[in-house]
C-alpha atoms as a PDB file:
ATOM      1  CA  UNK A   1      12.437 -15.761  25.311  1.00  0.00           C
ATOM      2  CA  UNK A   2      13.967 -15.227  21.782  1.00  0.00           C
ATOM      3  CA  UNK A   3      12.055 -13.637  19.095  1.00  0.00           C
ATOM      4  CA  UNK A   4      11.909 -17.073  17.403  1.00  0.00           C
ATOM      5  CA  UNK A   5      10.454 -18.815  20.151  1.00  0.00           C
ATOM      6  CA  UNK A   6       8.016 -15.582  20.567  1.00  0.00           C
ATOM      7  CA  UNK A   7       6.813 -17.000  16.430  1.00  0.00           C
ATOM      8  CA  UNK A   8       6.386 -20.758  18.040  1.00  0.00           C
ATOM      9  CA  UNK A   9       4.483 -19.124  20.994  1.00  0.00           C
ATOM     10  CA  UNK A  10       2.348 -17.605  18.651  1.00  0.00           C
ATOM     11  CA  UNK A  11       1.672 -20.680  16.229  1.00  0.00           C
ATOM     12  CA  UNK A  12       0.862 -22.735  19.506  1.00  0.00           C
ATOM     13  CA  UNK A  13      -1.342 -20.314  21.095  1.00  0.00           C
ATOM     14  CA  UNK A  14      -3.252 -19.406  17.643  1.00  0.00           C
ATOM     15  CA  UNK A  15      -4.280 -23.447  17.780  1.00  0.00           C
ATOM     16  CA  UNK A  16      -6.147 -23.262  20.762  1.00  0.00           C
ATOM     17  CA  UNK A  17      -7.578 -19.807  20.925  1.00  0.00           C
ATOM     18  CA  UNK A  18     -11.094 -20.032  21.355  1.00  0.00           C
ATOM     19  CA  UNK A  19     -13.634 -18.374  18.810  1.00  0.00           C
ATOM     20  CA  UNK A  20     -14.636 -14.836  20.106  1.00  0.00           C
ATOM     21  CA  UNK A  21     -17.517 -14.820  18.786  1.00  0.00           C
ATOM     22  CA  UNK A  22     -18.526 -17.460  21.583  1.00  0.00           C
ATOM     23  CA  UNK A  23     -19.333 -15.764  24.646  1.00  0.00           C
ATOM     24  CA  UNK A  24     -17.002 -17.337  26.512  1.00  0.00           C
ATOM     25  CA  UNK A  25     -14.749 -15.685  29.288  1.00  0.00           C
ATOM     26  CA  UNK A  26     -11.797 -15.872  27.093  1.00  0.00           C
ATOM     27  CA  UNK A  27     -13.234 -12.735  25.207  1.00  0.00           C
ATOM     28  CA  UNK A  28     -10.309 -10.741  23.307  1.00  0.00           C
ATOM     29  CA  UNK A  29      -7.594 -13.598  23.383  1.00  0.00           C
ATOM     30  CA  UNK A  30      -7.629 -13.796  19.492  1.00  0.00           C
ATOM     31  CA  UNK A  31      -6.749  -9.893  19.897  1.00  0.00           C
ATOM     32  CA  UNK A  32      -4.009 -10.268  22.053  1.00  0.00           C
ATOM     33  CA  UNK A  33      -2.817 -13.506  20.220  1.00  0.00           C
ATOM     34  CA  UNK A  34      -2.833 -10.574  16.977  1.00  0.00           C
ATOM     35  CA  UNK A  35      -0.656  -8.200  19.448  1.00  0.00           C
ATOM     36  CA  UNK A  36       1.837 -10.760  20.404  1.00  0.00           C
ATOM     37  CA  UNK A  37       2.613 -11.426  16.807  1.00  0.00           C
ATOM     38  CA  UNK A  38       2.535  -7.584  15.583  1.00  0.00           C
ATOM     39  CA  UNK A  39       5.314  -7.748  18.712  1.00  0.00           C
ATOM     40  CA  UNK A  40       6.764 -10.238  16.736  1.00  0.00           C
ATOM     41  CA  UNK A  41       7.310  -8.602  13.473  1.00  0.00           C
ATOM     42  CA  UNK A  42       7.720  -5.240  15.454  1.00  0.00           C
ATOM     43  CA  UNK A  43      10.829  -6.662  17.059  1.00  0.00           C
ATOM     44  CA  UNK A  44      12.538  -8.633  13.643  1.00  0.00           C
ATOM     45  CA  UNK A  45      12.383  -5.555  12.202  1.00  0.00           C
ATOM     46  CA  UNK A  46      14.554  -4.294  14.755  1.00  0.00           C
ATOM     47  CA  UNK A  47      16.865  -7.404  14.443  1.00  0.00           C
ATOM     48  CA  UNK A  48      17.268  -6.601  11.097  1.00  0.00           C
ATOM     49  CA  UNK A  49      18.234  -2.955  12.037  1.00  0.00           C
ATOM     50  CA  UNK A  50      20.378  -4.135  14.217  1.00  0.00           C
ATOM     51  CA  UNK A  51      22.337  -6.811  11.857  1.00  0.00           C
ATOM     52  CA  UNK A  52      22.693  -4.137   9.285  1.00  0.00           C
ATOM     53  CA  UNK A  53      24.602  -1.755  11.855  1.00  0.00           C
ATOM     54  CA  UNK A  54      26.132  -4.988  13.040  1.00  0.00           C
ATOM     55  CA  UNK A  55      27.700  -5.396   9.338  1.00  0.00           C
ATOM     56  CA  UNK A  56      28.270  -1.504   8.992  1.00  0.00           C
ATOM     57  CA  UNK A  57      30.272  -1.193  12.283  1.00  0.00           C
ATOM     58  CA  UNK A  58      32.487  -4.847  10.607  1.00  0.00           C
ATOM     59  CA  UNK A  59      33.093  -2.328   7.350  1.00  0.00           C
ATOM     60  CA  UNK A  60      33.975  -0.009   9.052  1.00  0.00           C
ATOM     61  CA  UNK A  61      36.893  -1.850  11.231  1.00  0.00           C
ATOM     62  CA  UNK A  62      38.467  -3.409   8.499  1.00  0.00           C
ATOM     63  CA  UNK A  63      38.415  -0.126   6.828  1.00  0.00           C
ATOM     64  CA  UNK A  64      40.567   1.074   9.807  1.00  0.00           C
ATOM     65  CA  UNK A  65      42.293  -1.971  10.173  1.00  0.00           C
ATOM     66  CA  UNK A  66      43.411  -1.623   6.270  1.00  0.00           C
ATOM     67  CA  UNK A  67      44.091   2.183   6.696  1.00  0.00           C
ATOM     68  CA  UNK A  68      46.973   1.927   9.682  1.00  0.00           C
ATOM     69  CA  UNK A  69      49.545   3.782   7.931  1.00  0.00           C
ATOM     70  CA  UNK A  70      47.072   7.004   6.761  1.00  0.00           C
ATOM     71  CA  UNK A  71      46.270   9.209   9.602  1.00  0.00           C
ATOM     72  CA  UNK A  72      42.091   9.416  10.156  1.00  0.00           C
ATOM     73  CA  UNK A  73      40.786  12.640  10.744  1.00  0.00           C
ATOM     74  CA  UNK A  74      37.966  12.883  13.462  1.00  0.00           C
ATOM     75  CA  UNK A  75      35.565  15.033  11.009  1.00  0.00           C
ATOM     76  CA  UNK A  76      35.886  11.877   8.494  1.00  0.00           C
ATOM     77  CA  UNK A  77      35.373   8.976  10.844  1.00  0.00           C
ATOM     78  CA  UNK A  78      32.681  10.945  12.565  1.00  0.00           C
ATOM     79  CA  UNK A  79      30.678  11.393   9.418  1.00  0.00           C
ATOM     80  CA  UNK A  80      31.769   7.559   8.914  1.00  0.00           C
ATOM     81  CA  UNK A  81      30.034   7.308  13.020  1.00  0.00           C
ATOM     82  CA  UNK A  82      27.258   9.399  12.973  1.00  0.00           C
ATOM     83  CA  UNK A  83      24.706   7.482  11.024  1.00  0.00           C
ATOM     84  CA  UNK A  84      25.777   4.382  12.391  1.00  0.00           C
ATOM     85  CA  UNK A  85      24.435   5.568  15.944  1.00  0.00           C
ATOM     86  CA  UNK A  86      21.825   7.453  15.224  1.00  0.00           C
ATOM     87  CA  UNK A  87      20.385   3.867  13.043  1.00  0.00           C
ATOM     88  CA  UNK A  88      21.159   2.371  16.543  1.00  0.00           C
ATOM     89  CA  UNK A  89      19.512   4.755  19.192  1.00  0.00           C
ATOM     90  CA  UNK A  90      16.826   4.389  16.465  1.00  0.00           C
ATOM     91  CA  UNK A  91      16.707   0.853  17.010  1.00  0.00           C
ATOM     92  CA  UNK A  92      16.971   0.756  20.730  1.00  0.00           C
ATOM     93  CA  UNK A  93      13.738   2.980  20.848  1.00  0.00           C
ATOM     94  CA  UNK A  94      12.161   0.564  18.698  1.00  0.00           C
ATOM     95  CA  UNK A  95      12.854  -2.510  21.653  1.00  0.00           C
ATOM     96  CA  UNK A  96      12.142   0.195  24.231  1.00  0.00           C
ATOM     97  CA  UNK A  97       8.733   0.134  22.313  1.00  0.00           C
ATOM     98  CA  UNK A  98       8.091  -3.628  22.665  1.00  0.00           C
ATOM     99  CA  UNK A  99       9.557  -4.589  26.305  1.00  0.00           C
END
């Protein structure tokens, strides 16, 4: 299930909820109905995170693509790596949070 189809989910389900204030045995679906879509914003948030390492990581291979006849020093291209993975082991906690 894709995050987008997690939003259509959500739409669907929000039409037929019941009321909660009827005592019915359905008690606490409009509360999970509000959990599956704070899972839903939770995780495009993390899409987004994602994209903008995604476009980072691009940069930074056509920087080395365009920089084949200087020599790269490790200390550079690890300050160049560094916040590029922490920004992604931040982002994998955030799915590890959701699934």
């Amino acid at each position: 299930m894709t995050a987008v189809s997690l939003k259509l989910l959500h739409d669907e389900l929000i039409q037929v909820a019941p009321d909660d204030r009827q005592h019915c045995p359905n008690a606490g679906y409009r509360h999970r109905l509000e959990e599956l879509r704070e899972t839903h914003q939770h995780l495009n948030r993390v899409i987004g995170e994602l994209r903008d390492i995604a476009s980072a990581l691009d940069l930074l291979l056509q920087l080395l693509n365009t920089a084949e006849s200087q020599p790269i020093y490790a200390d550079l291209l690890r300050c160049l790596l560094s916040p590029l993975h922490e920004k992604m082991k931040q982002s994998l906690s955030g799915l590890d949070e959701v699934v």
